[in-house]
PDB file of N, CA and C in Angstrom:
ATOM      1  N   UNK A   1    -120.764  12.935 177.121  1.00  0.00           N
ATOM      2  CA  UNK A   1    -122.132  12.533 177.172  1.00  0.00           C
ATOM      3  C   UNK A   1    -123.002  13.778 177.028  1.00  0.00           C
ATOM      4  N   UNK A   2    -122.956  13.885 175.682  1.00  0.00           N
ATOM      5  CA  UNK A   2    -123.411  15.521 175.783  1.00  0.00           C
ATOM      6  C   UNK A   2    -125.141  15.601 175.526  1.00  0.00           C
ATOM      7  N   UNK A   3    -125.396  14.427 174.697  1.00  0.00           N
ATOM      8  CA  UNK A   3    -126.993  13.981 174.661  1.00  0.00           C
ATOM      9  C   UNK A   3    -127.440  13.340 175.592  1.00  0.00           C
ATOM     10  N   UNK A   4    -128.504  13.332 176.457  1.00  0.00           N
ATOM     11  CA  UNK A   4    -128.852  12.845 177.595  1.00  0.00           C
ATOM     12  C   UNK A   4    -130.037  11.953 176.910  1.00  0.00           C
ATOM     13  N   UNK A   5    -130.751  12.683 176.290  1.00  0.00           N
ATOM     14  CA  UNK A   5    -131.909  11.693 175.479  1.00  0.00           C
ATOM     15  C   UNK A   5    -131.836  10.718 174.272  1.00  0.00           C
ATOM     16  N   UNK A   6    -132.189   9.659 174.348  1.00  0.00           N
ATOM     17  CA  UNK A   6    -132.396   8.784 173.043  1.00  0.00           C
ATOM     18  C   UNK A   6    -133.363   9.076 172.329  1.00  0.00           C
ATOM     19  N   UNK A   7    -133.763   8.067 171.289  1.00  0.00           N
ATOM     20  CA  UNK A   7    -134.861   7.750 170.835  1.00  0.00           C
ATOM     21  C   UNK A   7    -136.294   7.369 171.952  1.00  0.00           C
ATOM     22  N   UNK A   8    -135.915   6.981 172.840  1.00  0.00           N
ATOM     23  CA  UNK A   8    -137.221   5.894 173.742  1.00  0.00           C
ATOM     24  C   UNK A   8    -137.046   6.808 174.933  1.00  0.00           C
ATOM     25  N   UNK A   9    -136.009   8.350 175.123  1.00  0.00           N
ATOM     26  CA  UNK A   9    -135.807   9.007 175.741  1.00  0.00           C
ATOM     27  C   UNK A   9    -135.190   8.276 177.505  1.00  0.00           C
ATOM     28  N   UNK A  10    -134.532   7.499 177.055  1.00  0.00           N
ATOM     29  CA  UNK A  10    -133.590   6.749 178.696  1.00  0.00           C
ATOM     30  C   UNK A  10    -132.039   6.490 177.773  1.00  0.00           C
ATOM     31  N   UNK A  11    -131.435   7.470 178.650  1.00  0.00           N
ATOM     32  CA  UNK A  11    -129.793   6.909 178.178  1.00  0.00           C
ATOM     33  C   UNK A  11    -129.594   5.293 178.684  1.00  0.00           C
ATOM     34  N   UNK A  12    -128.913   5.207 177.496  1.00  0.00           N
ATOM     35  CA  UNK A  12    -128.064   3.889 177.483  1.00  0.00           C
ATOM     36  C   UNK A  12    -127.049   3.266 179.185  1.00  0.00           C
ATOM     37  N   UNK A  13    -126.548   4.591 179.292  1.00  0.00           N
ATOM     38  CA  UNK A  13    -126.269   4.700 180.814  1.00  0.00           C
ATOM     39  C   UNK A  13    -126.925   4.497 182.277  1.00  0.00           C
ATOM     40  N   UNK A  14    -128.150   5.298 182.164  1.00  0.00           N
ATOM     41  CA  UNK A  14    -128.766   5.494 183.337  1.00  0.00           C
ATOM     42  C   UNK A  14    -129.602   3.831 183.343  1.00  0.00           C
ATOM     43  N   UNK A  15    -129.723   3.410 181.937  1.00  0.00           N
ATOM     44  CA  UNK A  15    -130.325   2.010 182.097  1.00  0.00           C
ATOM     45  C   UNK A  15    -129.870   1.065 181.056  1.00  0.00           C
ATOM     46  N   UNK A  16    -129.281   0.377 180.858  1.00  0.00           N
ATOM     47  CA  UNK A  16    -128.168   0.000 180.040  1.00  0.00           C
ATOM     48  C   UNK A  16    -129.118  -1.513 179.803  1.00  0.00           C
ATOM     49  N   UNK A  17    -129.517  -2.188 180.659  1.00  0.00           N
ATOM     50  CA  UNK A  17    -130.336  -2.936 180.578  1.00  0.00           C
ATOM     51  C   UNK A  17    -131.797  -2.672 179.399  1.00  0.00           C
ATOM     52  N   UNK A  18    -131.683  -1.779 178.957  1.00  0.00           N
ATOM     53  CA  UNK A  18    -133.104  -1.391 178.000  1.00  0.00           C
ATOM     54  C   UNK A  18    -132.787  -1.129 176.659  1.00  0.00           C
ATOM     55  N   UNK A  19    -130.781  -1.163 176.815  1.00  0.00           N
ATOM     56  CA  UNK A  19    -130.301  -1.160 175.390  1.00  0.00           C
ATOM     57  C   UNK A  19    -129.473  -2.221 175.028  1.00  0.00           C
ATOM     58  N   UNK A  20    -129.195  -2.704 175.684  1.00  0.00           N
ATOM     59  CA  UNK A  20    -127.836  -3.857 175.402  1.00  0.00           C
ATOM     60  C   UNK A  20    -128.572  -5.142 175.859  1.00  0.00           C
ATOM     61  N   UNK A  21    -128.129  -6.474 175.260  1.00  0.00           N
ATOM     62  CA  UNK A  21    -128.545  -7.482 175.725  1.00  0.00           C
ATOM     63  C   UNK A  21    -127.047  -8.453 176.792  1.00  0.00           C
ATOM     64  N   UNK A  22    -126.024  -8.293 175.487  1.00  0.00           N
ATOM     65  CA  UNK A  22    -124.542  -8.653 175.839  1.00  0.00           C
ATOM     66  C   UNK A  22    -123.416  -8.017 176.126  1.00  0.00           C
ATOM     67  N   UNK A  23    -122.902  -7.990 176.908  1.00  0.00           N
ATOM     68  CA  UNK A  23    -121.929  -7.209 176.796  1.00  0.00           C
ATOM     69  C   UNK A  23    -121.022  -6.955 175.827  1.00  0.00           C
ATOM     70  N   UNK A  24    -120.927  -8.238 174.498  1.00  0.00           N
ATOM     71  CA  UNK A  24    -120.232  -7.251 173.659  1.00  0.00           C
ATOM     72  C   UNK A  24    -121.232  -6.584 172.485  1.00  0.00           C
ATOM     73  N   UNK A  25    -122.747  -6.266 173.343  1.00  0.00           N
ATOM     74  CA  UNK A  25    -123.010  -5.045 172.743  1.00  0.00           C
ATOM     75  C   UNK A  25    -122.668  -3.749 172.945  1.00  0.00           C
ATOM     76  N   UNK A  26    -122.131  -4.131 174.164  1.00  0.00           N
ATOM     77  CA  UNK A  26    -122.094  -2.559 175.111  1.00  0.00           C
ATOM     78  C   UNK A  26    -120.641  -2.444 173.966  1.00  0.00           C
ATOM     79  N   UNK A  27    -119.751  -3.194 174.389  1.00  0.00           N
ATOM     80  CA  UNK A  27    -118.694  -2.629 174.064  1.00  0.00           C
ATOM     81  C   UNK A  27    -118.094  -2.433 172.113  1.00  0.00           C
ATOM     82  N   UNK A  28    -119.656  -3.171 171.465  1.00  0.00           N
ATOM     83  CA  UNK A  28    -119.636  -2.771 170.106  1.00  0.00           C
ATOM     84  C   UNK A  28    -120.907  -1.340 170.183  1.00  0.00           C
ATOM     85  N   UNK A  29    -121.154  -0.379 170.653  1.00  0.00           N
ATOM     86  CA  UNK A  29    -121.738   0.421 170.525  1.00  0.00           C
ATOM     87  C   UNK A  29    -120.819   1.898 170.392  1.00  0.00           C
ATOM     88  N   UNK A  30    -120.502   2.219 169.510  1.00  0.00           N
ATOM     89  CA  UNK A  30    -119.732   3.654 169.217  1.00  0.00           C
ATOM     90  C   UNK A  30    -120.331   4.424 169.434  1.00  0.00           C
ATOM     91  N   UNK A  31    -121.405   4.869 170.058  1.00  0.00           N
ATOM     92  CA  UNK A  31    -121.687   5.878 171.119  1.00  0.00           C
ATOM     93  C   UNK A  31    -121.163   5.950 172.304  1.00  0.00           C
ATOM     94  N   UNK A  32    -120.904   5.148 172.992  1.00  0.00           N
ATOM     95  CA  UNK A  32    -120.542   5.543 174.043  1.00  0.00           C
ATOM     96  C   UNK A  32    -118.694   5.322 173.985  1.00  0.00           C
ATOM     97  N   UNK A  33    -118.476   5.906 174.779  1.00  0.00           N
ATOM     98  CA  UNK A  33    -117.233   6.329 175.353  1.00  0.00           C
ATOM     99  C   UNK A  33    -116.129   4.578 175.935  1.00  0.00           C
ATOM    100  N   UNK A  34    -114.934   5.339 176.334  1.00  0.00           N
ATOM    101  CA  UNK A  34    -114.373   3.516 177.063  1.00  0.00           C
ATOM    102  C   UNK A  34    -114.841   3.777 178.159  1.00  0.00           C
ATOM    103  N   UNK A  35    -115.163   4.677 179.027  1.00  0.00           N
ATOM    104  CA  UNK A  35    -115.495   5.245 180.809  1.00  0.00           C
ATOM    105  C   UNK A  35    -116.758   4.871 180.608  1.00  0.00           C
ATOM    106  N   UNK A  36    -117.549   4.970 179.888  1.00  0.00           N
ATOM    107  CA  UNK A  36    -118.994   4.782 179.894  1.00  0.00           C
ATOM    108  C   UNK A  36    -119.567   3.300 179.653  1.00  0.00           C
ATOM    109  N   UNK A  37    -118.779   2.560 178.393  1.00  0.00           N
ATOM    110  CA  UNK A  37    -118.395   1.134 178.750  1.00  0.00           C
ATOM    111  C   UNK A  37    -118.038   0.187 179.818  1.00  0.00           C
ATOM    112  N   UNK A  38    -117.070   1.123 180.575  1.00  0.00           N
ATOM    113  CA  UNK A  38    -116.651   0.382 181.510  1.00  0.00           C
ATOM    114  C   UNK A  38    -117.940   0.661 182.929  1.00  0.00           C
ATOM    115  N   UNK A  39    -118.588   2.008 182.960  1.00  0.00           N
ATOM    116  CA  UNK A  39    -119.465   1.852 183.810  1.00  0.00           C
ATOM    117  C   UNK A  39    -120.725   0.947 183.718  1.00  0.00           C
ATOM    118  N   UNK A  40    -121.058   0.407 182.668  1.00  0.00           N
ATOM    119  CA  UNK A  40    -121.932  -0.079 182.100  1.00  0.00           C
ATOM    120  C   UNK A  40    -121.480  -1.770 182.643  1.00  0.00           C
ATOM    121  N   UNK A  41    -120.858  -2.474 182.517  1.00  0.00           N
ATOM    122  CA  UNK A  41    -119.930  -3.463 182.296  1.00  0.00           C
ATOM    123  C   UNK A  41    -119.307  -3.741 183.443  1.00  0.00           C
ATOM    124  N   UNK A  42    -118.907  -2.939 184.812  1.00  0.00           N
ATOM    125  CA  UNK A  42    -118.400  -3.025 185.997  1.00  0.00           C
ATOM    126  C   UNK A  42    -120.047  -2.611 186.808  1.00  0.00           C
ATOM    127  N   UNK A  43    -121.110  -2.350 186.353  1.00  0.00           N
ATOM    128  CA  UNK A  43    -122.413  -2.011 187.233  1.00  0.00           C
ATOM    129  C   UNK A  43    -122.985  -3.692 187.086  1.00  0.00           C
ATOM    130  N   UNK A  44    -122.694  -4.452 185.734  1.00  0.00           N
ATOM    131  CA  UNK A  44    -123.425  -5.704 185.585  1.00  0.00           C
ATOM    132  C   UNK A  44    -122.081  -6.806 186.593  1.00  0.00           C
ATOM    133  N   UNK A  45    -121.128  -6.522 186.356  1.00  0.00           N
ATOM    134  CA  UNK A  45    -120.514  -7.217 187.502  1.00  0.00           C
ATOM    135  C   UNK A  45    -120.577  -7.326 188.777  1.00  0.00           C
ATOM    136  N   UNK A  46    -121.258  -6.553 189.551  1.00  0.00           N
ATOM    137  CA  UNK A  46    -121.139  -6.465 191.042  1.00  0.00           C
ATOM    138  C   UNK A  46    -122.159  -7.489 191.097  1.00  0.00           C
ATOM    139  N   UNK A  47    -121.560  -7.791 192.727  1.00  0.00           N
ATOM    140  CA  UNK A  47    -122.270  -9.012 193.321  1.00  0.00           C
ATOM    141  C   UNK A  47    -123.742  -8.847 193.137  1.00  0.00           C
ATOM    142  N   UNK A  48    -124.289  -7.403 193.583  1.00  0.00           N
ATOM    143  CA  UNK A  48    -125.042  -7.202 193.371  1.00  0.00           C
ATOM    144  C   UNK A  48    -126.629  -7.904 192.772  1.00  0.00           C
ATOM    145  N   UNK A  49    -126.342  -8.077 191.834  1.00  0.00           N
ATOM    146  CA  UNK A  49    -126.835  -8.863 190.512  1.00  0.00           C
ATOM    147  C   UNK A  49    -126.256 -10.311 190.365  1.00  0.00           C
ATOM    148  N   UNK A  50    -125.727 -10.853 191.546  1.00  0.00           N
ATOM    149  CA  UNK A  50    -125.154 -12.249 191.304  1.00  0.00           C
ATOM    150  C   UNK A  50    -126.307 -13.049 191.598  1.00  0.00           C
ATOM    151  N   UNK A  51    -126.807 -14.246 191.035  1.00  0.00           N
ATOM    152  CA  UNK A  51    -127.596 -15.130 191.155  1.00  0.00           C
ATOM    153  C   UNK A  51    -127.318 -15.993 192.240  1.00  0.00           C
ATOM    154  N   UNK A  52    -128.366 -16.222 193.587  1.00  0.00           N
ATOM    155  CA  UNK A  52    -127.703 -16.312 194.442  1.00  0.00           C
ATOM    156  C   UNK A  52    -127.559 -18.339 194.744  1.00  0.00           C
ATOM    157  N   UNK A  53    -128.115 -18.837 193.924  1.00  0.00           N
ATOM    158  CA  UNK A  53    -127.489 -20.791 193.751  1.00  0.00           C
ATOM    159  C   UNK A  53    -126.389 -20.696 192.459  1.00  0.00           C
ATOM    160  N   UNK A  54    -126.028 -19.696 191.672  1.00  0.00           N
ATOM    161  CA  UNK A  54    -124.801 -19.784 190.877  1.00  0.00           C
ATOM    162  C   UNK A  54    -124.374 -18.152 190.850  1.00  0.00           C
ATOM    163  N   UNK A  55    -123.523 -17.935 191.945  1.00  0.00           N
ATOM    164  CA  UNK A  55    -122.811 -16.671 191.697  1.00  0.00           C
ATOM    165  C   UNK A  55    -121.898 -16.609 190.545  1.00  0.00           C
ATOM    166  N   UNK A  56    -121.735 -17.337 189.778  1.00  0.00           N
ATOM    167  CA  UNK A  56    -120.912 -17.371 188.128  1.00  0.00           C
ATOM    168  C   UNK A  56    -121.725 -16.367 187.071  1.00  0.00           C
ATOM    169  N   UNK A  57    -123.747 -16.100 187.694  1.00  0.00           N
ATOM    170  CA  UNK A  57    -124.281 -15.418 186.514  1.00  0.00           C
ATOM    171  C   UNK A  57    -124.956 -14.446 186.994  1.00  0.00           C
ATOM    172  N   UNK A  58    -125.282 -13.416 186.130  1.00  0.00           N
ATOM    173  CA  UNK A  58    -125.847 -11.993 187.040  1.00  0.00           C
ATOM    174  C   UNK A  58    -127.435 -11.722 186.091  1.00  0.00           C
ATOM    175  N   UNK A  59    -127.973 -11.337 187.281  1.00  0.00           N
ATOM    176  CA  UNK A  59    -128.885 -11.144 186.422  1.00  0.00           C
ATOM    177  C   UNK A  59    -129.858  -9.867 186.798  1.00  0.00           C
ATOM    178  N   UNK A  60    -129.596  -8.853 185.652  1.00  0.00           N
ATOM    179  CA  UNK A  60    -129.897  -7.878 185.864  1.00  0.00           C
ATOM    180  C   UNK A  60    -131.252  -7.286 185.328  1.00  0.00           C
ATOM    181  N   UNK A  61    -131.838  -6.453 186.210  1.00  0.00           N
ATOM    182  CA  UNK A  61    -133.298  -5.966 186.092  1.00  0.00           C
ATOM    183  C   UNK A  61    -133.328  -5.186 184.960  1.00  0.00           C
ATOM    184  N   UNK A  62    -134.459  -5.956 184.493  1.00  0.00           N
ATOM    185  CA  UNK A  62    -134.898  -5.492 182.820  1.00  0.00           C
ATOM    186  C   UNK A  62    -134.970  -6.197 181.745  1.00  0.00           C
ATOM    187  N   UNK A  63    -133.624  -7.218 182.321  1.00  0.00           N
ATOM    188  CA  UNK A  63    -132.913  -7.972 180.798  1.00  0.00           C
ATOM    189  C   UNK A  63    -133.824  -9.729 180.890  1.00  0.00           C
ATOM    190  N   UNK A  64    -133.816 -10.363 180.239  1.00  0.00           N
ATOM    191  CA  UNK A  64    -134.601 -10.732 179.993  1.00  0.00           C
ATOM    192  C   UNK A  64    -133.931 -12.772 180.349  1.00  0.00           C
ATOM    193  N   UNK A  65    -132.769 -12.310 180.403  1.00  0.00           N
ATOM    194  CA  UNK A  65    -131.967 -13.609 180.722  1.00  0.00           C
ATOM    195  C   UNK A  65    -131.014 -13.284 181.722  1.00  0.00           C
ATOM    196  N   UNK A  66    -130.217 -14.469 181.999  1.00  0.00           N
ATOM    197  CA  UNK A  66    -128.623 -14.276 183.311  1.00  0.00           C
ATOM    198  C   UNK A  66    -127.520 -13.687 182.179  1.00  0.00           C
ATOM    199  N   UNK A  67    -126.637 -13.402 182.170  1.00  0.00           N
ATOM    200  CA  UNK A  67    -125.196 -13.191 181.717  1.00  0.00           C
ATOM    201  C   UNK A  67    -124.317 -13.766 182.688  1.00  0.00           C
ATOM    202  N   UNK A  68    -123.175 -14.519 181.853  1.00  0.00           N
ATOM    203  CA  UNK A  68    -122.512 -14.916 182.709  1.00  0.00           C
ATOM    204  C   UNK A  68    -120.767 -13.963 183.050  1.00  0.00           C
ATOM    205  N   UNK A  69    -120.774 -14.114 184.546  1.00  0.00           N
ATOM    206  CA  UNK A  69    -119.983 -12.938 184.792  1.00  0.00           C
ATOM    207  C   UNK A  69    -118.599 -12.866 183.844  1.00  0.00           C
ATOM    208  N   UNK A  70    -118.076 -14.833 183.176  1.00  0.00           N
ATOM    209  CA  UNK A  70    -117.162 -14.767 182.960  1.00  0.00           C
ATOM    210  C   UNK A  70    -117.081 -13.493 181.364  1.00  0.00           C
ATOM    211  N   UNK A  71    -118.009 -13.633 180.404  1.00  0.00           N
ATOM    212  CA  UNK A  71    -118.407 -12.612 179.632  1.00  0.00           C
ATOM    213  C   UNK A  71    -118.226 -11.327 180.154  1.00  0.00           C
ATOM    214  N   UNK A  72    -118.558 -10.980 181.132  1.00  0.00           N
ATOM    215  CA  UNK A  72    -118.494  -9.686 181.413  1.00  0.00           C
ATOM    216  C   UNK A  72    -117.306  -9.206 181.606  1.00  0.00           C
ATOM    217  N   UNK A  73    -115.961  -9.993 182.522  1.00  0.00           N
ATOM    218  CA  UNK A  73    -115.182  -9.725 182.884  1.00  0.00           C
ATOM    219  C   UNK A  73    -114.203  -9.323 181.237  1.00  0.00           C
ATOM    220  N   UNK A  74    -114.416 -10.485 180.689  1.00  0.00           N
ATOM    221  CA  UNK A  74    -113.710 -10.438 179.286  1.00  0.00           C
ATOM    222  C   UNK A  74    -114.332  -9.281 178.626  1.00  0.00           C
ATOM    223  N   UNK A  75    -115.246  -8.847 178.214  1.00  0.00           N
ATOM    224  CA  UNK A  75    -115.268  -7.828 177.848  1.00  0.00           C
ATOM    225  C   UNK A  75    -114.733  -6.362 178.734  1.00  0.00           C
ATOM    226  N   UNK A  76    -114.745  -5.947 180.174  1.00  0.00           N
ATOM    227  CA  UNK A  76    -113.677  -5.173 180.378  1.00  0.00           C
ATOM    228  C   UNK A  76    -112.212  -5.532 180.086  1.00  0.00           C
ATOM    229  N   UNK A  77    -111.553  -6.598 180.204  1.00  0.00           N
ATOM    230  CA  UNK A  77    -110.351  -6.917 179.439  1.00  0.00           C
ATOM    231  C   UNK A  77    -110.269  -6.385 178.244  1.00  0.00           C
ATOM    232  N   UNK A  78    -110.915  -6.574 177.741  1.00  0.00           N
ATOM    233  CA  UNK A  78    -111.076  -6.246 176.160  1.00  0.00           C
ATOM    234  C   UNK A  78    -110.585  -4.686 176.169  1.00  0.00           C
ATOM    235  N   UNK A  79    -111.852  -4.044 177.111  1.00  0.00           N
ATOM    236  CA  UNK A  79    -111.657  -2.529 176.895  1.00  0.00           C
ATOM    237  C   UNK A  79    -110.140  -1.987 177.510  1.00  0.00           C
ATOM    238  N   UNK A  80    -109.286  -2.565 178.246  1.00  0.00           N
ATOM    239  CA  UNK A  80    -108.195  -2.959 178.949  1.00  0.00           C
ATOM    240  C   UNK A  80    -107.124  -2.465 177.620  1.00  0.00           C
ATOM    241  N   UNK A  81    -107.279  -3.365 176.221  1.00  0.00           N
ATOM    242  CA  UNK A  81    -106.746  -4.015 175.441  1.00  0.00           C
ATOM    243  C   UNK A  81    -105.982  -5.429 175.963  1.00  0.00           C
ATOM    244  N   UNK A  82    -106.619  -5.964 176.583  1.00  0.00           N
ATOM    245  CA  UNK A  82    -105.736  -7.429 177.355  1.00  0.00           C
ATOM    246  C   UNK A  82    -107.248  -8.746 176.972  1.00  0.00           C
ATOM    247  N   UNK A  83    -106.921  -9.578 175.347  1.00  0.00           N
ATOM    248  CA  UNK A  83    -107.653 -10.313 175.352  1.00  0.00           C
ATOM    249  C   UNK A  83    -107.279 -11.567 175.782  1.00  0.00           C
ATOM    250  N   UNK A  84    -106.332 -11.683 176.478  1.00  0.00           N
ATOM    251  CA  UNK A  84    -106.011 -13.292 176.994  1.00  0.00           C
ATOM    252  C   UNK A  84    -106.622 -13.340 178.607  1.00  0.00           C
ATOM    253  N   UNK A  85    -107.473 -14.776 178.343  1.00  0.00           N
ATOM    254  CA  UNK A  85    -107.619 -15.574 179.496  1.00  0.00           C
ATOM    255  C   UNK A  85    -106.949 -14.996 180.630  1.00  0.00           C
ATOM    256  N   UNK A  86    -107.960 -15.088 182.283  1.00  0.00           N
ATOM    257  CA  UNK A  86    -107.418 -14.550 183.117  1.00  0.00           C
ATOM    258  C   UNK A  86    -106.574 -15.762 183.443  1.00  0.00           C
ATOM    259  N   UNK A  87    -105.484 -15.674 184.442  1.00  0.00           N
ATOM    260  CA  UNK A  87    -104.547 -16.419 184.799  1.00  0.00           C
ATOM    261  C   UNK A  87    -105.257 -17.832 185.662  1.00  0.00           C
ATOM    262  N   UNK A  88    -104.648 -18.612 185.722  1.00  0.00           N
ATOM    263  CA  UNK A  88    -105.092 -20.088 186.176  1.00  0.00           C
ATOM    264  C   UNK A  88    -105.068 -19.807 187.568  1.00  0.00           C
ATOM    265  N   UNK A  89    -105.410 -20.468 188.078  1.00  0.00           N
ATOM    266  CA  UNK A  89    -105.334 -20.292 189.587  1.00  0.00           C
ATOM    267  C   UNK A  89    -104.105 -21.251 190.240  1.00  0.00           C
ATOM    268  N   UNK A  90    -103.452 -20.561 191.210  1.00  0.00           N
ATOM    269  CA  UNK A  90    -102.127 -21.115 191.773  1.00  0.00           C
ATOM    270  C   UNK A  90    -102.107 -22.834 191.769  1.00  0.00           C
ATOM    271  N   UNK A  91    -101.071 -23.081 192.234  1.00  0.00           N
ATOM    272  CA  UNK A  91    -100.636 -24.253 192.861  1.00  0.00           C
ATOM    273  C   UNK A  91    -101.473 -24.647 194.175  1.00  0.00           C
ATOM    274  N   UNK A  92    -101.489 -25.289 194.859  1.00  0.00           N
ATOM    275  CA  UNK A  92    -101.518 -26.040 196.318  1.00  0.00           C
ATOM    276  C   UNK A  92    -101.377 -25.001 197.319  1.00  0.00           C
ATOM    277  N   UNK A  93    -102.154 -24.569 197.844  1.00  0.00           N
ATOM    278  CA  UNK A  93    -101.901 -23.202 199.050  1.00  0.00           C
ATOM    279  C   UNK A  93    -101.169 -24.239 200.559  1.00  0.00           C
ATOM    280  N   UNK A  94    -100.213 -23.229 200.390  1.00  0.00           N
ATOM    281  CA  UNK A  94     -98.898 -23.249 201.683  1.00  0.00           C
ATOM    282  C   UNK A  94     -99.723 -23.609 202.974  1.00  0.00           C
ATOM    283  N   UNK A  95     -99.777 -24.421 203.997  1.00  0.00           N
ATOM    284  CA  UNK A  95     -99.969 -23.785 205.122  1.00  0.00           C
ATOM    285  C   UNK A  95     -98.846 -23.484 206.174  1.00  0.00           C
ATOM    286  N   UNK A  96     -98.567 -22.457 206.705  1.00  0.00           N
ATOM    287  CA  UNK A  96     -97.480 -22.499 207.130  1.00  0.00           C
ATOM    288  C   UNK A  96     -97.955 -23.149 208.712  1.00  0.00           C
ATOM    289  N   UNK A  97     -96.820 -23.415 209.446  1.00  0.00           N
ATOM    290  CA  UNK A  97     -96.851 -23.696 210.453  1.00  0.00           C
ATOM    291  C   UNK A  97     -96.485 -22.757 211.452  1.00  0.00           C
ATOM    292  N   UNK A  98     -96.857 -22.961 212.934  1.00  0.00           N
ATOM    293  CA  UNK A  98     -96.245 -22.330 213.766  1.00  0.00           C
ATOM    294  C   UNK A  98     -94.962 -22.979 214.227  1.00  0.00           C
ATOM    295  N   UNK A  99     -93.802 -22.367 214.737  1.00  0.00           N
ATOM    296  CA  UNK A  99     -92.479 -23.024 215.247  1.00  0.00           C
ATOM    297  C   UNK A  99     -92.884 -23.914 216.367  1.00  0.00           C
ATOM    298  N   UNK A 100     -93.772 -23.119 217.253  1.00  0.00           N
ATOM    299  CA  UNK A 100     -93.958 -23.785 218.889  1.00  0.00           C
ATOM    300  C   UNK A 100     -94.875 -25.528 218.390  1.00  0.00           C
ATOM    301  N   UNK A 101     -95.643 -25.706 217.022  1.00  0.00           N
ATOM    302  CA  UNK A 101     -96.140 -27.074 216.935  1.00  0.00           C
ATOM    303  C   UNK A 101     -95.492 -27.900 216.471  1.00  0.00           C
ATOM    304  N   UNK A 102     -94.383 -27.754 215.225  1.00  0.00           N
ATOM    305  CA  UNK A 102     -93.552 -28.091 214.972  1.00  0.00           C
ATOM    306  C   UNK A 102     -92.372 -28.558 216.131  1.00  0.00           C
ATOM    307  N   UNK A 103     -92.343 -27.772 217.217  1.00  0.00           N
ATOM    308  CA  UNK A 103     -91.291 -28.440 218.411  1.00  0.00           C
ATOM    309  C   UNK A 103     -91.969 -29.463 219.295  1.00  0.00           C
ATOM    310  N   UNK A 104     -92.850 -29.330 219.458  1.00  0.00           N
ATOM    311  CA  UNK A 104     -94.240 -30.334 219.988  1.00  0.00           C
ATOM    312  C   UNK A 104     -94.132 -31.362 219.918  1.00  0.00           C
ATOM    313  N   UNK A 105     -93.839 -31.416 218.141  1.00  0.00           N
ATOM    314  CA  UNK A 105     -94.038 -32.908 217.740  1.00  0.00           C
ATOM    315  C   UNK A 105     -93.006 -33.589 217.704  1.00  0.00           C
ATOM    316  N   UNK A 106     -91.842 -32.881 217.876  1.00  0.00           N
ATOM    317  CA  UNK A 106     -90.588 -33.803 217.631  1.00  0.00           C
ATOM    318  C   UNK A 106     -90.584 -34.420 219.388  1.00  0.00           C
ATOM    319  N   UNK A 107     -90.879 -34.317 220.278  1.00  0.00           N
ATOM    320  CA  UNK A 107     -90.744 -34.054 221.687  1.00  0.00           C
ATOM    321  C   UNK A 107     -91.872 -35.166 222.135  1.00  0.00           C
ATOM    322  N   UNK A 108     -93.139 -35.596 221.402  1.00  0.00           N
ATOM    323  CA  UNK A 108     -93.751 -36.379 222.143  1.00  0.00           C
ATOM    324  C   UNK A 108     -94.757 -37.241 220.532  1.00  0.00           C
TER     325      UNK A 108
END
């Protein structure tokens, strides 16, 4: 990051919101770096910026609409090299039991 100034004199970095609309602008911009992508791209992910009746979209100061986080995430994948879908979510969650309720019940 050896130029600190743009054209409009605010790096792309320090306000990323004043250059990018989507994230796969960020990550179609050949100026910047994959570390600089990814800071760009993991700063619009934090809760931070989560919309707080749909935490699914973020919406960050400057920009002019929400993004939705699932976009965002896919584009760090991307920078990853990993473009497949994140994984489904499990089966039926376990509950385990305790032994002492389980003896309980056989008993009364």
């Amino acid at each position: 990051m050896a130029n600190i100034n743009t054209d409009n004199g605010i790096h792309p970095l320090f306000h990323p919101a004043a250059h990018y609309d989507s994230p796969s602008e960020v990550l179609n911009d050949d100026t910047l770096s994959t570390p600089e992508k990814r800071i760009i791209l993991s700063s619009w992910a934090s809760d931070m910026y989560a919309v707080e009746s749909c935490p699914a979209l973020r919406e960050i100061p400057g920009m002019g609409h929400t993004i939705r986080l699932a976009d965002i995430l896919a584009a760090l994948r991307q920078l990853d090299g990993d473009d497949d879908d994140p994984p489904r979510g499990g089966g039926v969650p376990m509950r385990l039991r305790r032994p002492s309720a389980a003896a309980l019940r056989r008993y009364f």
